[in-house]
C-alpha atoms as a PDB file:
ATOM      1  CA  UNK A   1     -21.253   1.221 -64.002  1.00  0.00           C
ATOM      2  CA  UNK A   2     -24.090  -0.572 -62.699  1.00  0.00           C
ATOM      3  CA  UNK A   3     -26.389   2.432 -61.290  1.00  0.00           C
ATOM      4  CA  UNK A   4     -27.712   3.037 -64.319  1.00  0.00           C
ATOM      5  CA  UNK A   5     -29.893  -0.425 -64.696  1.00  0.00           C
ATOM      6  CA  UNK A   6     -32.892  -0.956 -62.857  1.00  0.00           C
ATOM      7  CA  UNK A   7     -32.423  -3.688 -59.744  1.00  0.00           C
ATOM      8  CA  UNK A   8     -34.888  -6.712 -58.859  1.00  0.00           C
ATOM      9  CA  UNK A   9     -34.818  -7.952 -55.532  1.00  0.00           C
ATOM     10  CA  UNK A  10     -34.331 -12.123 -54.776  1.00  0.00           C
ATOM     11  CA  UNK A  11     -35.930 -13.754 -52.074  1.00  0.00           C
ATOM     12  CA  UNK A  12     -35.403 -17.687 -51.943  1.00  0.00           C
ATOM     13  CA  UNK A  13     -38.396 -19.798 -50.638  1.00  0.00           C
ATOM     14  CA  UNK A  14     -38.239 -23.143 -49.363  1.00  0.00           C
ATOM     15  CA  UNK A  15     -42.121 -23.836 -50.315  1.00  0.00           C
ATOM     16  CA  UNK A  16     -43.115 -21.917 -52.953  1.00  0.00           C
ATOM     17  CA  UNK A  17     -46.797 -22.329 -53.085  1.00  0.00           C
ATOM     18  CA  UNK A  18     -46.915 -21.321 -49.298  1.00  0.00           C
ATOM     19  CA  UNK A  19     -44.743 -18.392 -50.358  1.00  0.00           C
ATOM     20  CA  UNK A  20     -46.863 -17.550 -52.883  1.00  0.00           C
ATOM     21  CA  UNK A  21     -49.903 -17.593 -50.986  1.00  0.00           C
ATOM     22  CA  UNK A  22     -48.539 -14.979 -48.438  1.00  0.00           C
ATOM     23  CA  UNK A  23     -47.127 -12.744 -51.103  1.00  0.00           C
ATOM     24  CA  UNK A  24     -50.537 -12.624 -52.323  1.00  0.00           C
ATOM     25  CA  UNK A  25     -53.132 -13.378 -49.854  1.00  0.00           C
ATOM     26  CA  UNK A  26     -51.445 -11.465 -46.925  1.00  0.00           C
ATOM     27  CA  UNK A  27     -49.428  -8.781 -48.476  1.00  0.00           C
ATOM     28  CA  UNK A  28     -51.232  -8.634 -51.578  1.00  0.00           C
ATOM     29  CA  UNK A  29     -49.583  -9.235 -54.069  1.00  0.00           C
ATOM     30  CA  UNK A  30     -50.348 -10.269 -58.092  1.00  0.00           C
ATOM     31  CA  UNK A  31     -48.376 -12.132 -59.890  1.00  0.00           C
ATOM     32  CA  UNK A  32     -46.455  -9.794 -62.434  1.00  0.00           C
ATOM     33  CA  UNK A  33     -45.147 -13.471 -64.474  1.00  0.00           C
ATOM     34  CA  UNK A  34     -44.772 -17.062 -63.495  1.00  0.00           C
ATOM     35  CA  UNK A  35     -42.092 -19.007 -64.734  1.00  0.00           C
ATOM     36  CA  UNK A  36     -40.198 -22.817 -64.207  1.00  0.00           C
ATOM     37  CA  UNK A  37     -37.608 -20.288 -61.874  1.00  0.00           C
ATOM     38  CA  UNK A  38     -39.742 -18.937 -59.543  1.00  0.00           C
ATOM     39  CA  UNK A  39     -42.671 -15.626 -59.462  1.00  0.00           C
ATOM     40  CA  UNK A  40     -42.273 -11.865 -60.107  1.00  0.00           C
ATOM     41  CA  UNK A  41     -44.037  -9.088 -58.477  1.00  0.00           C
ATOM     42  CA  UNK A  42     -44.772  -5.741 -58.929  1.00  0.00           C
ATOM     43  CA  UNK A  43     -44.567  -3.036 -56.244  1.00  0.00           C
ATOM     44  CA  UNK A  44     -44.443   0.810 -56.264  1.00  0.00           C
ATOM     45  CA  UNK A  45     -42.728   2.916 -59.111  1.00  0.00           C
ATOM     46  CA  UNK A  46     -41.856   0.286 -61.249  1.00  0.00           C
ATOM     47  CA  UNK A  47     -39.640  -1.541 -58.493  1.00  0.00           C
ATOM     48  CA  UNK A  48     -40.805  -5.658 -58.379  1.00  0.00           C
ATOM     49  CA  UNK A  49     -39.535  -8.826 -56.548  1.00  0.00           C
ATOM     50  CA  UNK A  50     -38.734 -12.038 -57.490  1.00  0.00           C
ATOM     51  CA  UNK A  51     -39.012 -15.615 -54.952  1.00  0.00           C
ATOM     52  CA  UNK A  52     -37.216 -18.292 -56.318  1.00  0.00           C
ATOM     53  CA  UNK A  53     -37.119 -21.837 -54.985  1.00  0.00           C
ATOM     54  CA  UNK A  54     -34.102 -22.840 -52.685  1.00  0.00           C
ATOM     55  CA  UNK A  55     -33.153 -24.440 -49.435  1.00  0.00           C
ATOM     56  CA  UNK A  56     -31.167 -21.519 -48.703  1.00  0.00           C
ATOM     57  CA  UNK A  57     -34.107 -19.849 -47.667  1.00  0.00           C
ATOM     58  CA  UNK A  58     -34.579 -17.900 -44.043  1.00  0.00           C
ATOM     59  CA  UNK A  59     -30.757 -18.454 -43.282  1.00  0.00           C
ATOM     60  CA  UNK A  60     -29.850 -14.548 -43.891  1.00  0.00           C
ATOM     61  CA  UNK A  61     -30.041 -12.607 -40.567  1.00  0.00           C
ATOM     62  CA  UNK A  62     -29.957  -9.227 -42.424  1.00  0.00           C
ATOM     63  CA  UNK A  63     -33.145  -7.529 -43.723  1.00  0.00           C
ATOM     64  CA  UNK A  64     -33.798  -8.686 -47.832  1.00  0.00           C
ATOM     65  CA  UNK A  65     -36.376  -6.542 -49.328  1.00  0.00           C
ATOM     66  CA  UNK A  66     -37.689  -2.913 -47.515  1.00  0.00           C
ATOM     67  CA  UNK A  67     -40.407  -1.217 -48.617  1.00  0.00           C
ATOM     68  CA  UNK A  68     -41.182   2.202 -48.184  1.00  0.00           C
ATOM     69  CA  UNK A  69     -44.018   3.119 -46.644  1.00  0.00           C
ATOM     70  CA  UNK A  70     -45.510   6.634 -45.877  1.00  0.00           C
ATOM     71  CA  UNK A  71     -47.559   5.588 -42.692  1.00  0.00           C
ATOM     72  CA  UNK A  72     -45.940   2.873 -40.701  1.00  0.00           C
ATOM     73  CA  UNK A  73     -48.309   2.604 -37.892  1.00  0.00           C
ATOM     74  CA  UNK A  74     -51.334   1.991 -40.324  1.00  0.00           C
ATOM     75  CA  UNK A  75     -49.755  -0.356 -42.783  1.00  0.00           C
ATOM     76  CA  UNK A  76     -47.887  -2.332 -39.394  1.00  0.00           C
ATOM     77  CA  UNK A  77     -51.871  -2.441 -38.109  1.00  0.00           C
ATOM     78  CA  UNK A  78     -53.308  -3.675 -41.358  1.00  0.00           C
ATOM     79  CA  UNK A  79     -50.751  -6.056 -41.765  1.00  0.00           C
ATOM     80  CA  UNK A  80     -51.049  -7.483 -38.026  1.00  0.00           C
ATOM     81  CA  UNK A  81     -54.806  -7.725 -39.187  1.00  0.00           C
ATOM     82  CA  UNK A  82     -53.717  -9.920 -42.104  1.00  0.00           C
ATOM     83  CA  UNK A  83     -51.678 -12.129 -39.239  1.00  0.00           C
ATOM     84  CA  UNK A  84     -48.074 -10.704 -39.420  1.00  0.00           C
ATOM     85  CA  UNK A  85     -46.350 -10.873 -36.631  1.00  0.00           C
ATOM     86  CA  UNK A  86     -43.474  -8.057 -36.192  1.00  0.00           C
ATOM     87  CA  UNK A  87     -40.266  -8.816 -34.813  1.00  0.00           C
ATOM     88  CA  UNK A  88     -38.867  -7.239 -31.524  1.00  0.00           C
ATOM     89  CA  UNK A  89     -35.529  -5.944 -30.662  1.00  0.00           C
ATOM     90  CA  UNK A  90     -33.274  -4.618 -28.118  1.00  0.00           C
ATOM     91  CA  UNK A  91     -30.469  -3.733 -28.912  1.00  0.00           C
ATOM     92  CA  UNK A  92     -28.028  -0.861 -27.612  1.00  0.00           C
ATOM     93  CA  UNK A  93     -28.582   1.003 -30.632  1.00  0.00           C
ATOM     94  CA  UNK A  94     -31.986   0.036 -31.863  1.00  0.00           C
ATOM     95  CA  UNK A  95     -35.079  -0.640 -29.698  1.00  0.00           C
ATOM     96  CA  UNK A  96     -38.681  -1.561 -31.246  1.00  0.00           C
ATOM     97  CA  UNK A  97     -41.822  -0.493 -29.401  1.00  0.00           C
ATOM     98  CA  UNK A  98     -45.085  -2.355 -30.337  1.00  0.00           C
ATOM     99  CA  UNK A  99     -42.953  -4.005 -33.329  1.00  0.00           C
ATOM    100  CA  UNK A 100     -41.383  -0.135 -34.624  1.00  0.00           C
ATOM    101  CA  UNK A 101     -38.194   1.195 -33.866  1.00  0.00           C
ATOM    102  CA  UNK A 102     -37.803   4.922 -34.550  1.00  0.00           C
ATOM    103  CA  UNK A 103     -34.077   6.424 -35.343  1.00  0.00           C
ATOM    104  CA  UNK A 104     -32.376   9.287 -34.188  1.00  0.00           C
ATOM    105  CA  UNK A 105     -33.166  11.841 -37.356  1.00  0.00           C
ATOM    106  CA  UNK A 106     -37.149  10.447 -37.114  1.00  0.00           C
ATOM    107  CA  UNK A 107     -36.758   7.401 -39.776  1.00  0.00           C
ATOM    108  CA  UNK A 108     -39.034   4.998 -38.158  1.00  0.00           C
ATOM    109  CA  UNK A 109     -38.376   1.141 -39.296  1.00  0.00           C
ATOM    110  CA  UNK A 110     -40.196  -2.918 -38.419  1.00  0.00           C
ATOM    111  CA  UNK A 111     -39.210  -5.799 -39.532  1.00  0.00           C
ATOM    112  CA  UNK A 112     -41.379  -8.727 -39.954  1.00  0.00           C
ATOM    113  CA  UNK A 113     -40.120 -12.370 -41.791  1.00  0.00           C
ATOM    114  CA  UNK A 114     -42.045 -13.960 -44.560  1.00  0.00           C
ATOM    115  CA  UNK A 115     -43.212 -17.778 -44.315  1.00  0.00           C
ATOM    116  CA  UNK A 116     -39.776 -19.165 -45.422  1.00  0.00           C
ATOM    117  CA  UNK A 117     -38.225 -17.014 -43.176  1.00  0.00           C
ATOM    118  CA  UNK A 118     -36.855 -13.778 -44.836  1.00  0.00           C
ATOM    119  CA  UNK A 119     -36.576 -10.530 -42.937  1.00  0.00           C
ATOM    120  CA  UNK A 120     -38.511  -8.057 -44.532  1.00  0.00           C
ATOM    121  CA  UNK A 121     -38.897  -4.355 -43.306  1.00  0.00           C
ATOM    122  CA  UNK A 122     -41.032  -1.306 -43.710  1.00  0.00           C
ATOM    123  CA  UNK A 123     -39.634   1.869 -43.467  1.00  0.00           C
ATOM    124  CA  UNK A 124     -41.065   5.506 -43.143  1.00  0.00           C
ATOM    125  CA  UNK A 125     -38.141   8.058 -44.001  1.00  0.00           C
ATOM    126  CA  UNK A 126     -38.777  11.264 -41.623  1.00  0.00           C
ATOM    127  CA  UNK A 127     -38.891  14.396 -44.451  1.00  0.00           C
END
């Protein structure tokens, strides 16, 4: 039933001006509309974001929001540039190297956390 309606992603912040200013100054992002409940964004193909105030924020351990990327070394180097700093596993099944872990069928992935403390991701799917 629901697959046929477009999907926003949620990410709470704890501070939303100092989310704001990494959405935009280090990731950059523009605002796509301001409101009382929190800021939209745009991304690729029509897909957008949303942060939202709440003390909830940075308590998930799973990745919220993943964006596809078609060159993960160069977008990981511009955004260490921009100060990012990529997380690091080790884990039986996943490893990163240098911040990137790369899958069995060639999917490479890294996972970086915003100010508030979100786990966000970058993935390159292997074609």
């Amino acid at each position: 039933m629901l697959s046929q309606f477009e999907i926003t992603t949620a990410l709470p912040a704890k501070d939303m001006d100092r989310a704001e200013r990494f959405y935009e100054d280090v990731l950059g992002f523009d605002k796509a509309d301001d409101a009382e409940t929190g800021t939209m964004y745009e991304s690729g193909d029509g897909t957008s974001f949303f942060i939202y105030p709440s003390s909830f924020a940075g308590t998930n351990q799973g990745t919220a929001a993943t964006w596809h990327v078609d060159d993960i070394e160069n977008v990981v180097d511009k955004l260490r540039d921009r100060g990012v700093d990529f997380e690091e596993y080790d884990m039986p099944d996943l490893t990163t190297e240098d911040g990137i872990a790369e899958l069995e069928d060639g999917t490479k992935t890294a996972w970086f956390r915003d100010t508030e403390g979100n786990i966000l991701a970058l993935t390159e799917y292997k074609l």
